[in-house]
N, C-alpha and C. Protein backbone atom coordinates (compact mmCIF):
# COMPACT_ATOMS: atom_id res chain seq x y z
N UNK A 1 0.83 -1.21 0.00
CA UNK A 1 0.00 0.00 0.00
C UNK A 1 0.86 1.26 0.00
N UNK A 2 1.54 0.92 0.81
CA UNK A 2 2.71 2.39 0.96
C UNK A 2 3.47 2.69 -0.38
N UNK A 3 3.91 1.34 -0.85
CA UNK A 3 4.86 1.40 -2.33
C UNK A 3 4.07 1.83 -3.34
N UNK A 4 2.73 1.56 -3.23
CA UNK A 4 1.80 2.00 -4.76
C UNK A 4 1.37 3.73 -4.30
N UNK A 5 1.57 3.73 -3.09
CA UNK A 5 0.95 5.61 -3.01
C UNK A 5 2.57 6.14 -3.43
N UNK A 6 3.32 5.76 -3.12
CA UNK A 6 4.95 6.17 -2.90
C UNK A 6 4.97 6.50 -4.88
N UNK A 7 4.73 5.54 -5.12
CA UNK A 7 5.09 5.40 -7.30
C UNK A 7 3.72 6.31 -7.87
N UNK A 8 2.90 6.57 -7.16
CA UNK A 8 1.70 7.14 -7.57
C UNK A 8 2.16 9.05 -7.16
N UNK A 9 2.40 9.39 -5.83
CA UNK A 9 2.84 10.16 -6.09
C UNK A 9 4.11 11.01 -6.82
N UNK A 10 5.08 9.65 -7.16
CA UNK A 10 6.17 9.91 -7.96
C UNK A 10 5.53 10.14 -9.37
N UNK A 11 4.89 9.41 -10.04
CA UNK A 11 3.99 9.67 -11.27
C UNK A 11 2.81 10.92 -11.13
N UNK A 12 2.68 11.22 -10.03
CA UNK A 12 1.72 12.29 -10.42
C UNK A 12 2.46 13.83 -10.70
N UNK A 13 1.84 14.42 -11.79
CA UNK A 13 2.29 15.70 -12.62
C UNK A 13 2.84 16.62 -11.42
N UNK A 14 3.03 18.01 -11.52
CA UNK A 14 3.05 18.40 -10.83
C UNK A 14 2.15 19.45 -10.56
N UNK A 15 1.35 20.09 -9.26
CA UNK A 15 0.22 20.79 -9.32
C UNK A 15 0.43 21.53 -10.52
N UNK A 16 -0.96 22.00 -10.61
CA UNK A 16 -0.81 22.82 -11.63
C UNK A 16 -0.96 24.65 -11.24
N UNK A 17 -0.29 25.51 -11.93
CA UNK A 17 0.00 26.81 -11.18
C UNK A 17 -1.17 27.28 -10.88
N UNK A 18 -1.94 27.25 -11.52
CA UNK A 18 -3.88 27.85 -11.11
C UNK A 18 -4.23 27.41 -9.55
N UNK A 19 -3.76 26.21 -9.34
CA UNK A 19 -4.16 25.82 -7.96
C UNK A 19 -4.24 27.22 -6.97
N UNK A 20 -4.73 27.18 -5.73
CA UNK A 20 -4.76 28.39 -4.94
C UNK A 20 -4.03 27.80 -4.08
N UNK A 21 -3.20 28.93 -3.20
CA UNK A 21 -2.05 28.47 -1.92
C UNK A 21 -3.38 27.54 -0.96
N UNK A 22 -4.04 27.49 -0.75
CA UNK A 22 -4.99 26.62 0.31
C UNK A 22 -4.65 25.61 -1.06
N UNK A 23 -5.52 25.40 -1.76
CA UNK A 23 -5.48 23.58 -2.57
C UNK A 23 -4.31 23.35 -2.53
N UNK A 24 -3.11 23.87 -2.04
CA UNK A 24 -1.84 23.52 -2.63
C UNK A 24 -1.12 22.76 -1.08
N UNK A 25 -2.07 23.35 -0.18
CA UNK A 25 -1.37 23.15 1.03
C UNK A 25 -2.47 21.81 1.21
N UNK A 26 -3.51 22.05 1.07
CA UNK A 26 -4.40 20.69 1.44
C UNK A 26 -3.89 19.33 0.83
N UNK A 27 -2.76 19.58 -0.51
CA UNK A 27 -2.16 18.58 -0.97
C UNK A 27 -1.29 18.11 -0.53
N UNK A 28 -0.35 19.17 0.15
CA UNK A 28 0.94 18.86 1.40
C UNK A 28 0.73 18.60 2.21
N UNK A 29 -0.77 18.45 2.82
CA UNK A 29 -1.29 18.24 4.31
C UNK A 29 -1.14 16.65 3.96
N UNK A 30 -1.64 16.01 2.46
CA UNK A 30 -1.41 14.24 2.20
C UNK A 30 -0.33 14.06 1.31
N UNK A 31 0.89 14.73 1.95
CA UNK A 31 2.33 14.35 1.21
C UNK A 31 2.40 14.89 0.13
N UNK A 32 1.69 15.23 -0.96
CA UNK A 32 2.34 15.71 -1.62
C UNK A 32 3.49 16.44 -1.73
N UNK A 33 4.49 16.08 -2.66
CA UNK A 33 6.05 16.82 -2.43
C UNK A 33 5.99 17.82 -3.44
N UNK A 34 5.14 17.61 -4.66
CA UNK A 34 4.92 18.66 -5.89
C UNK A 34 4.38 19.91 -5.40
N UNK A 35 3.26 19.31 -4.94
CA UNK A 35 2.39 20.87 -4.41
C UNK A 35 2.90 21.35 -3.18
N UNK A 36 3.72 20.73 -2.16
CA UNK A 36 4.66 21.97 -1.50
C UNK A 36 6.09 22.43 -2.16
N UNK A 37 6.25 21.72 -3.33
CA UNK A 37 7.33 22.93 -4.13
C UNK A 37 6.77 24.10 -4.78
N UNK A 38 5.68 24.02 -5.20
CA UNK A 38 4.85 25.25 -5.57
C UNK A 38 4.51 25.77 -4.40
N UNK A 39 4.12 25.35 -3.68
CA UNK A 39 3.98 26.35 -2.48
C UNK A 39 5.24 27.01 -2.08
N UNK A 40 6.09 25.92 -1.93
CA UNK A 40 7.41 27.00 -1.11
C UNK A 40 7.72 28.14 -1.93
N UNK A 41 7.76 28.25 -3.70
CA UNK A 41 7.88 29.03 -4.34
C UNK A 41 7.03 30.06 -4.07
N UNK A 42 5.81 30.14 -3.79
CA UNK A 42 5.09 31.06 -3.52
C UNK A 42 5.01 32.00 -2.49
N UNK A 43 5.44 30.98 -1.30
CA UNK A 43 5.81 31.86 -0.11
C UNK A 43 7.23 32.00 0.67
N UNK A 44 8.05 31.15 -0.25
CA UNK A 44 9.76 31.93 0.30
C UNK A 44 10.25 33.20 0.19
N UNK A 45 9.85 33.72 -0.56
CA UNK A 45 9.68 35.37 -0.79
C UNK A 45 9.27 36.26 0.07
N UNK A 46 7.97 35.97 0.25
CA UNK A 46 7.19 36.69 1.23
C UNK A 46 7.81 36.50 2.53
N UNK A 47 7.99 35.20 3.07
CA UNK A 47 8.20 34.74 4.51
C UNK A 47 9.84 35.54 4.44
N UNK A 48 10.45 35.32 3.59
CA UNK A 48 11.81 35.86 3.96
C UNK A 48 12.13 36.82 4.20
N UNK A 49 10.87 38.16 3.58
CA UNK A 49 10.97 39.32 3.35
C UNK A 49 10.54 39.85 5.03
N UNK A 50 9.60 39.09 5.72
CA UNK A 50 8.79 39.36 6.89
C UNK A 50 10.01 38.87 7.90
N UNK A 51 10.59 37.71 7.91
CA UNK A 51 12.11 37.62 8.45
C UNK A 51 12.83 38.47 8.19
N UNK A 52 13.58 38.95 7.49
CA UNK A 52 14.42 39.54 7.21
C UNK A 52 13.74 41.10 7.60
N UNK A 53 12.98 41.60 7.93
CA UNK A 53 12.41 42.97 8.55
C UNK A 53 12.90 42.94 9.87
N UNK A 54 12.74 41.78 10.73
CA UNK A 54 12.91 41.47 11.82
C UNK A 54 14.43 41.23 12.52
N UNK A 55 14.88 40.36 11.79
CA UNK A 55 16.43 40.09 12.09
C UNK A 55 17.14 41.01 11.66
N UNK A 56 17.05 41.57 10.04
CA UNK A 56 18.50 42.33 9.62
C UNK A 56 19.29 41.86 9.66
N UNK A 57 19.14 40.63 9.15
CA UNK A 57 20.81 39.64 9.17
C UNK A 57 20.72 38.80 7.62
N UNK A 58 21.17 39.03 6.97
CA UNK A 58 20.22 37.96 5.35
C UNK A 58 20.37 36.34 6.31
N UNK A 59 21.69 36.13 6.30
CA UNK A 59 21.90 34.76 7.12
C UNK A 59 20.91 34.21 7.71
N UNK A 60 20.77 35.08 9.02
CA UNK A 60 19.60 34.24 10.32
C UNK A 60 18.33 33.89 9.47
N UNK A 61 17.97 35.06 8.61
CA UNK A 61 16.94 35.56 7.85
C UNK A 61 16.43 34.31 7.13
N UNK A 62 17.46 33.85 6.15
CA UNK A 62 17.21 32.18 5.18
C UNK A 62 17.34 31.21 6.46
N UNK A 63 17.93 31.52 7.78
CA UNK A 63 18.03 30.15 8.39
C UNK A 63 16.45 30.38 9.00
N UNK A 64 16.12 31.32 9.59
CA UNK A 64 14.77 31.14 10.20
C UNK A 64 13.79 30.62 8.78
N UNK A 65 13.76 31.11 7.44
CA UNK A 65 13.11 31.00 6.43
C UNK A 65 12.85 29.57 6.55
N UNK A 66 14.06 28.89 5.82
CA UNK A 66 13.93 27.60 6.03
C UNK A 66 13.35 27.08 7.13
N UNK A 67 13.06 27.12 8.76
CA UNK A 67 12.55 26.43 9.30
C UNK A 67 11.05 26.68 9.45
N UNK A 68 10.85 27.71 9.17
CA UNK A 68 8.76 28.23 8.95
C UNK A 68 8.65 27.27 8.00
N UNK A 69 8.74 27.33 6.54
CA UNK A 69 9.02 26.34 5.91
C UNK A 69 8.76 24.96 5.95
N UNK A 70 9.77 24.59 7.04
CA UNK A 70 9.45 23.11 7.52
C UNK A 70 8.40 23.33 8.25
N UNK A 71 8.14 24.07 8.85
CA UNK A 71 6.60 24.20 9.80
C UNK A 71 5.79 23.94 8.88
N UNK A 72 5.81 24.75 8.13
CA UNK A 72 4.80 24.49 7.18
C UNK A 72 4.38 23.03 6.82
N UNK A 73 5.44 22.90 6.25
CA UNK A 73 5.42 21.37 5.26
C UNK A 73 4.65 20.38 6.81
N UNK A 74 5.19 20.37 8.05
CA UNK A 74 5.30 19.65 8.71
C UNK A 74 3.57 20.17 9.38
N UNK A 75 2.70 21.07 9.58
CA UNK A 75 1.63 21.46 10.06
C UNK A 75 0.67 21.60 8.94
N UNK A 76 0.95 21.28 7.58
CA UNK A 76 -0.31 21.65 6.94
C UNK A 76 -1.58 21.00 6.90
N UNK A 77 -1.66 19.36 7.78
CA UNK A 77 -2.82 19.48 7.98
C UNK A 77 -3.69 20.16 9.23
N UNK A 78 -2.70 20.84 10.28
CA UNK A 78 -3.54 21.95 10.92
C UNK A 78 -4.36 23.15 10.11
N UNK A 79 -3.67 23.29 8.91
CA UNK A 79 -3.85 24.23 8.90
C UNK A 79 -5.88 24.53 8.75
N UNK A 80 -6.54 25.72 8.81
CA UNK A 80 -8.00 25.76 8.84
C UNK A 80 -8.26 27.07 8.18
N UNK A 81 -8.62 26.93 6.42
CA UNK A 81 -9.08 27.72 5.50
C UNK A 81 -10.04 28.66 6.14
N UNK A 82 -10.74 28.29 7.52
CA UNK A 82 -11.90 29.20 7.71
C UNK A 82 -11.30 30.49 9.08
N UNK A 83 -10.29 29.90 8.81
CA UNK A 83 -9.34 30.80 10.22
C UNK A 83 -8.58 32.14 9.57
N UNK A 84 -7.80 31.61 8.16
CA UNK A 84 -6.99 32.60 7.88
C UNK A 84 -6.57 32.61 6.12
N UNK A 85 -5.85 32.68 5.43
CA UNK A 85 -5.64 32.56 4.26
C UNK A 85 -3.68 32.06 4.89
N UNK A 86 -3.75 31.08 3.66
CA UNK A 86 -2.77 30.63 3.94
C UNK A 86 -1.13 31.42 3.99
N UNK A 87 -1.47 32.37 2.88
CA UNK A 87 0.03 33.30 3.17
C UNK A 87 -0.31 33.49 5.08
N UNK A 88 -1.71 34.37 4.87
CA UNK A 88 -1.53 35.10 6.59
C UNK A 88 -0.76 34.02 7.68
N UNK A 89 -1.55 32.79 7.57
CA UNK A 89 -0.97 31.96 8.12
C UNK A 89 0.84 31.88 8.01
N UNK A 90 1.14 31.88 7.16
CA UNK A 90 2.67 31.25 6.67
C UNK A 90 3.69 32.69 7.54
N UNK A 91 2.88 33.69 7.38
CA UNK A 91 3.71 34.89 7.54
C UNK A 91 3.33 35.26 9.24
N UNK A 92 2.30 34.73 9.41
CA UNK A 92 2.64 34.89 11.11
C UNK A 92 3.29 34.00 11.80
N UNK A 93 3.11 32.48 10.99
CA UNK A 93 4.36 31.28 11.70
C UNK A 93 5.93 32.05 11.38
N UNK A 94 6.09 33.40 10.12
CA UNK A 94 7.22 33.31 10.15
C UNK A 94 7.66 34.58 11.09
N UNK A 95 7.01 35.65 10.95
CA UNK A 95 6.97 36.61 12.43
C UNK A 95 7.00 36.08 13.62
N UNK A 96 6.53 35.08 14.34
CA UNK A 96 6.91 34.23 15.71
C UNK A 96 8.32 33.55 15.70
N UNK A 97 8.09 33.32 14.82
CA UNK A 97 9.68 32.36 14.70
C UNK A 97 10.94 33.74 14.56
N UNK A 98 10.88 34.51 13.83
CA UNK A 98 11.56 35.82 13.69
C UNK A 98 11.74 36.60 15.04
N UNK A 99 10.76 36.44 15.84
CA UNK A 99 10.52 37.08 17.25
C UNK A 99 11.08 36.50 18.46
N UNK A 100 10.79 34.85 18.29
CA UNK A 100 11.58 33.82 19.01
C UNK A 100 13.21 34.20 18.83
N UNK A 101 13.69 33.91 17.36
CA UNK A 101 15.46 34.05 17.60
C UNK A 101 15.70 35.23 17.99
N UNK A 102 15.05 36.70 18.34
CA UNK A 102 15.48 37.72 18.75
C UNK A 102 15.95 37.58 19.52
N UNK A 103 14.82 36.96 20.33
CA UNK A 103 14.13 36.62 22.16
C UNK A 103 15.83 35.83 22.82
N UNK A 104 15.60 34.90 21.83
CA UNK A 104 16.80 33.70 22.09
C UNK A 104 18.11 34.58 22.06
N UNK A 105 18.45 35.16 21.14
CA UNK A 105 19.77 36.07 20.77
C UNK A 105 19.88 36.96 22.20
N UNK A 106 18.89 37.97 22.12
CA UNK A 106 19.15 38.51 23.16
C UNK A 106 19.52 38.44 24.97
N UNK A 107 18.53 36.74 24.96
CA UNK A 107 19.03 36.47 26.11
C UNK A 107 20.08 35.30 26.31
N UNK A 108 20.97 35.30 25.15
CA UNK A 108 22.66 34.75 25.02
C UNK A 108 23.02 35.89 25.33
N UNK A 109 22.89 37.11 24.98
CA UNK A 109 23.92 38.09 24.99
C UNK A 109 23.82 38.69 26.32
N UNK A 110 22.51 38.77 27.03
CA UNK A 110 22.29 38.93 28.14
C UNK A 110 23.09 38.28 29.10
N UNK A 111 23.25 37.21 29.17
CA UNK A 111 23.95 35.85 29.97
C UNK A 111 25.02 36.38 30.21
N UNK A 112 26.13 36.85 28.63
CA UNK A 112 27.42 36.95 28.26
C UNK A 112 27.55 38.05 28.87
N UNK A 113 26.81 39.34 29.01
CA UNK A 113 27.11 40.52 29.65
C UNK A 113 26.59 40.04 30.99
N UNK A 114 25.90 39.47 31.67
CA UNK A 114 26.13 39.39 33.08
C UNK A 114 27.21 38.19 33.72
N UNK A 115 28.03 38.21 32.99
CA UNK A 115 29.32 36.91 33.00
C UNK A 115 30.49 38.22 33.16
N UNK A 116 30.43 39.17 31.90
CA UNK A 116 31.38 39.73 31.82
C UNK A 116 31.58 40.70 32.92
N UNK A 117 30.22 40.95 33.55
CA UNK A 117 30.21 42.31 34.66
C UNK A 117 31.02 41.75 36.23
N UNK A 118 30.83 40.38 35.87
CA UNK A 118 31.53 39.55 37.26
C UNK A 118 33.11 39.76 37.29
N UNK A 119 33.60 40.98 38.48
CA UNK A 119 34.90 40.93 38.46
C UNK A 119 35.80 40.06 39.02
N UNK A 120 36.10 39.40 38.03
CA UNK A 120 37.02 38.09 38.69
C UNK A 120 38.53 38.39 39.17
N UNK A 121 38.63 39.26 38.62
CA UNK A 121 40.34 39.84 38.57
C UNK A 121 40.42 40.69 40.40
N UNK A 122 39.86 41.35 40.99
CA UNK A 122 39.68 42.14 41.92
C UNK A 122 39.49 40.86 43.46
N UNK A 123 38.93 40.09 43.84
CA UNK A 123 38.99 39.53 44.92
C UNK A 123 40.32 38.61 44.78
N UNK A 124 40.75 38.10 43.30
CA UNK A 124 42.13 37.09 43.73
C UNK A 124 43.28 38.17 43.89
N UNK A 125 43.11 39.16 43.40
CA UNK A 125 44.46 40.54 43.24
C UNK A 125 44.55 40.73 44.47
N UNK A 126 43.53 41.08 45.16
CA UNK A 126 43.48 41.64 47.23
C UNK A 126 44.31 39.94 47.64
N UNK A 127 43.76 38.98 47.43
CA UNK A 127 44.74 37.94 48.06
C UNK A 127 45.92 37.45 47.98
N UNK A 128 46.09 37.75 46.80
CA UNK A 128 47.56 37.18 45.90
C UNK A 128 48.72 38.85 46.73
N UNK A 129 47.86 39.38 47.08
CA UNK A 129 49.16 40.59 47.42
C UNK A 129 49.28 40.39 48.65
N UNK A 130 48.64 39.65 49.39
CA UNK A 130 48.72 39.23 51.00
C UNK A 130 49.24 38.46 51.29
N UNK A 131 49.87 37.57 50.39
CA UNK A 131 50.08 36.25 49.83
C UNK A 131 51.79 36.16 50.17
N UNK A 132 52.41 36.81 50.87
CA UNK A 132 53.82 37.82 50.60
C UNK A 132 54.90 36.52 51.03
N UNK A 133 54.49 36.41 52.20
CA UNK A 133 55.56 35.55 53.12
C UNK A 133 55.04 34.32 52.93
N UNK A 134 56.30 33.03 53.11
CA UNK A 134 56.61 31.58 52.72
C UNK A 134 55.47 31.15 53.24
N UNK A 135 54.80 31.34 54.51
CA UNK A 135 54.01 30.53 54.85
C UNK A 135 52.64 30.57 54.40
N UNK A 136 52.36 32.18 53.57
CA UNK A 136 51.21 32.80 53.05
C UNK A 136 50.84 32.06 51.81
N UNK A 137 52.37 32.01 51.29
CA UNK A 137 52.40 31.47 49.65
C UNK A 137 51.81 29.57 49.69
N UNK A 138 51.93 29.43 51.35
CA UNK A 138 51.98 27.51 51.55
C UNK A 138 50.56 27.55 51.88
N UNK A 139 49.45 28.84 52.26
CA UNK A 139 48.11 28.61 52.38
C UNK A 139 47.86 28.61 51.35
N UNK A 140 47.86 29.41 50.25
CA UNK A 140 47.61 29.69 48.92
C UNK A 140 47.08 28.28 47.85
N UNK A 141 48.81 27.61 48.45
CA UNK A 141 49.09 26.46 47.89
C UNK A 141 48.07 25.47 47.93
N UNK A 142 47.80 25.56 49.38
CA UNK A 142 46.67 24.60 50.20
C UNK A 142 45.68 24.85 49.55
N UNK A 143 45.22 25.95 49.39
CA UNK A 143 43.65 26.43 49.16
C UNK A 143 43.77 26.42 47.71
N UNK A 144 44.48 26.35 46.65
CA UNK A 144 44.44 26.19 45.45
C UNK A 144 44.05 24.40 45.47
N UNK A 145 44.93 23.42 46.02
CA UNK A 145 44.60 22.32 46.19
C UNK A 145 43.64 21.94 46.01
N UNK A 146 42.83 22.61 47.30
CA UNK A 146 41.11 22.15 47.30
C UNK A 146 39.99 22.92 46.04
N UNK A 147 40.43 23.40 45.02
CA UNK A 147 39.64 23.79 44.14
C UNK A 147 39.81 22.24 43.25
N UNK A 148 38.63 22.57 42.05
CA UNK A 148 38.73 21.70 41.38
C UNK A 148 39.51 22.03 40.09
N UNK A 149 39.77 20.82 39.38
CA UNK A 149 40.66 20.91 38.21
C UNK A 149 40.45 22.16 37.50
N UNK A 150 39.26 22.43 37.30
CA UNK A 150 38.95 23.47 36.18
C UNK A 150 39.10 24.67 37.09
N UNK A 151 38.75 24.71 37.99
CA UNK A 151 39.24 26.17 38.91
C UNK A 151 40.47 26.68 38.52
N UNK A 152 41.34 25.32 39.22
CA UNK A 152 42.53 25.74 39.37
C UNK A 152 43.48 26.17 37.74
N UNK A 153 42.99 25.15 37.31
CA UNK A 153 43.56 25.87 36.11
C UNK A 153 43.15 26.84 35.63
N UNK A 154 42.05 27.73 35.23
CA UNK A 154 41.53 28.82 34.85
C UNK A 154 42.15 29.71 35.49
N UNK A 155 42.47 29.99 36.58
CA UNK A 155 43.04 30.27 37.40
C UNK A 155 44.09 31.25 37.68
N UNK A 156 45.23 29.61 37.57
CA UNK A 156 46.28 29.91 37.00
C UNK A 156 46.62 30.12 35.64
N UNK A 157 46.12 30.25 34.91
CA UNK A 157 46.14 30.18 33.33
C UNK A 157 46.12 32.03 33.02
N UNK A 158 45.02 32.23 34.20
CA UNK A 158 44.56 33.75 33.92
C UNK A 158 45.71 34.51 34.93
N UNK A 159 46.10 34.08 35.74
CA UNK A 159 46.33 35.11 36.98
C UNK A 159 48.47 34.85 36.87
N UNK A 160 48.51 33.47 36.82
CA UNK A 160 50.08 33.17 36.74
C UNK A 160 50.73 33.25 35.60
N UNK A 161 49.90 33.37 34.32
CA UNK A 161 50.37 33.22 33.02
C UNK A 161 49.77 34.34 32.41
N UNK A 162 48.75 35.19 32.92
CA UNK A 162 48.39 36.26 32.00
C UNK A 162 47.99 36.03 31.23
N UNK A 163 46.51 35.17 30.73
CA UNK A 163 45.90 34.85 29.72
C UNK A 163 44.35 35.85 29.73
N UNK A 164 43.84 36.02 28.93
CA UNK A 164 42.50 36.51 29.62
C UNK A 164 41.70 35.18 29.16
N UNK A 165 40.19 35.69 29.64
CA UNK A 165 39.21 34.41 29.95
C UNK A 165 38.86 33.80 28.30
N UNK A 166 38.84 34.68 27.79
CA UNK A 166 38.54 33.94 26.23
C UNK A 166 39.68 32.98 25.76
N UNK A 167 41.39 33.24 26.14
CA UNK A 167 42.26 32.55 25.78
C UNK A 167 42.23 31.47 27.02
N UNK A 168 42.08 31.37 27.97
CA UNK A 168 41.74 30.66 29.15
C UNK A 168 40.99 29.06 28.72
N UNK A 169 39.51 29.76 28.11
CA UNK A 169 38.55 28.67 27.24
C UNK A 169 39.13 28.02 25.87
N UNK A 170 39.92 29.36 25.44
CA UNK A 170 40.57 28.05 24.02
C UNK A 170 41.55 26.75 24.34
N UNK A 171 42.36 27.51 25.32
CA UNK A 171 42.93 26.23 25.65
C UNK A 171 42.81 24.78 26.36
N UNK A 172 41.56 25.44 27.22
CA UNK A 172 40.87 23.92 28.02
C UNK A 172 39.81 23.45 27.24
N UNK A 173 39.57 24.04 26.12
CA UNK A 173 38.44 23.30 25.17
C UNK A 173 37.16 23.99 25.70
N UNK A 174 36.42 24.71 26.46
CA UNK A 174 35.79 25.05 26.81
C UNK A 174 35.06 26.16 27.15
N UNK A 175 33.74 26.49 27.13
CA UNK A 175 33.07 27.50 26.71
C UNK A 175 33.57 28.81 27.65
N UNK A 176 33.63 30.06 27.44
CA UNK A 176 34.03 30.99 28.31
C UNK A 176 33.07 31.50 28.95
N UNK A 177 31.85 31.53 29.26
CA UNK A 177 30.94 31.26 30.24
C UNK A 177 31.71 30.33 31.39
N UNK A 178 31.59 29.76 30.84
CA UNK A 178 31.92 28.07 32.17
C UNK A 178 33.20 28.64 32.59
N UNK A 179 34.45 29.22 31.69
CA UNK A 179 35.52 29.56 32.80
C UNK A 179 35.63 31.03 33.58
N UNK A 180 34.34 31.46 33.07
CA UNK A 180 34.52 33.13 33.91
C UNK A 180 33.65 32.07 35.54
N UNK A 181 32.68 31.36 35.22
CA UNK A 181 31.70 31.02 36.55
C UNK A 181 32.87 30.59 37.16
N UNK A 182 34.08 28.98 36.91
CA UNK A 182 34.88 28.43 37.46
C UNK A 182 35.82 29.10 38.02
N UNK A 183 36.06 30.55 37.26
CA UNK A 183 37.61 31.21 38.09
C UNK A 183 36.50 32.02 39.33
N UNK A 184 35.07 32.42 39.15
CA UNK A 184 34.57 33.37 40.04
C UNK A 184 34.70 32.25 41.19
N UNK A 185 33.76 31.34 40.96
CA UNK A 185 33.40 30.21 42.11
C UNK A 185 35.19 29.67 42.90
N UNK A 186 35.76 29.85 42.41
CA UNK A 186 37.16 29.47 42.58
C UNK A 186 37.50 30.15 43.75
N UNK A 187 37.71 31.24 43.00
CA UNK A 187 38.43 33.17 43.56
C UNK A 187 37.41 33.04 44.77
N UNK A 188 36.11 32.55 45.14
CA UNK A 188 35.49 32.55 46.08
C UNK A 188 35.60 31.79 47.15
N UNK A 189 36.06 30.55 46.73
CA UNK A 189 36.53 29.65 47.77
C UNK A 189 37.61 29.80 48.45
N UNK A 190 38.92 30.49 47.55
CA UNK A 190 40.16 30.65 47.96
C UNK A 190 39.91 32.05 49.01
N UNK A 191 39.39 33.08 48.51
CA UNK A 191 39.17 33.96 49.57
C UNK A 191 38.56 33.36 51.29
N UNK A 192 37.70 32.41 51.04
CA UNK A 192 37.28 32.38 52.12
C UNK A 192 38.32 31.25 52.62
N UNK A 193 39.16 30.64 51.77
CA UNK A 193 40.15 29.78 52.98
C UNK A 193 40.79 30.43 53.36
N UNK A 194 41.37 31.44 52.65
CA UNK A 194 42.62 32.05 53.56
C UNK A 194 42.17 33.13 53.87
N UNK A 195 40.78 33.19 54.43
CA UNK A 195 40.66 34.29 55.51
C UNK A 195 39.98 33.56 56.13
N UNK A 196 40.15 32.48 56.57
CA UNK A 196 39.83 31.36 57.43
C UNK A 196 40.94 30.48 58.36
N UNK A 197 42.18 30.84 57.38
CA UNK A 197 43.56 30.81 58.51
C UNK A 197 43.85 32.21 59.07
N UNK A 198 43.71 33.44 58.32
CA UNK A 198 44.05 34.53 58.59
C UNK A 198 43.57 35.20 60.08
């Protein structure tokens, strides 16, 4: 059954252009692959143009395109002729989706600026200068100990070698988020050991 619809829609023509974007989608709602290439032709334009208002990026613009798109292909038997006309439809799945990666973008960058506002450099600088005499340098030692791998190296990577946090993450393989939190959470523990012998 599957193999004779499978060769049947391989043999069938392809819509024909008169069709209306609804008959075209009611055909993609039962697989048809013809009548959502006429469709996508009809509304990659439009949808990209309504993306691309939004992002200002051509890039994001075809990447969000493409996935309304698949919405499409992938929801057209939701879709309900008595609700909307199918562009309206196509172009508000692609305005949400356009609105979503803002949403998303902005709160990466959000994250990254409340990462960057964390002064990591200022609580190990007050300790490392207190740090003077043999026995200061042997708490240090101690309290570096008890951090974990990734502490300690971020750490030292940033503070003994003069790396900053972005060169910090290239070299441990790892995201620079994760080594600004690891040197803060670090710099926090070490403060409180050695003002816990102090």
């Amino acid at each position: 059954m599957a193999a004779a619809r499978a060769t049947l829609t391989a043999l069938r023509p392809p819509p024909d252009v008169s069709f209306t974007s609804e008959e075209l989608l009611g055909r993609v709602a039962l697989g048809d692959e013809h009548a959502f290439a006429a469709l996508y032709d009809r509304l990659a334009g439009p949808v990209f143009g309504t993306v691309l208002q939004v992002l200002r990026s051509r890039a994001h613009a075809e990447e969000v395109t493409q996935e309304v798109l698949l919405e499409i292909w992938r929801k057209a038997a939701q879709f309900d002729p008595a609700r909307a006309k199918v562009i309206t439809w196509a172009l508000t799945i692609a305005h949400r989706r356009a609105i979503d990666r803002v949403r998303a973008e902005q709160s990466a960058r959000d994250r990254e600026d409340r990462v960057d506002l964390l002064d990591v450099r200022q609580p190990f600088d007050d300790v490392v200068e207190t740090a003077l005499s043999t026995e200061e340098r042997q708490q240090v030692r101690a309290a570096m100990s008890a951090l974990t791998d990734l502490q300690r190296e971020s750490i030292q990577l940033a503070y003994f070698h003069g790396l900053t946090c972005r060169e910090v993450a290239e070299k441990l393989g790892v995201a620079i988020g994760t080594v600004k939190t690891r040197m803060r959470d670090g710099m926090i523990r070490l403060r409180d050991a050695l003002g816990a012998t102090r």
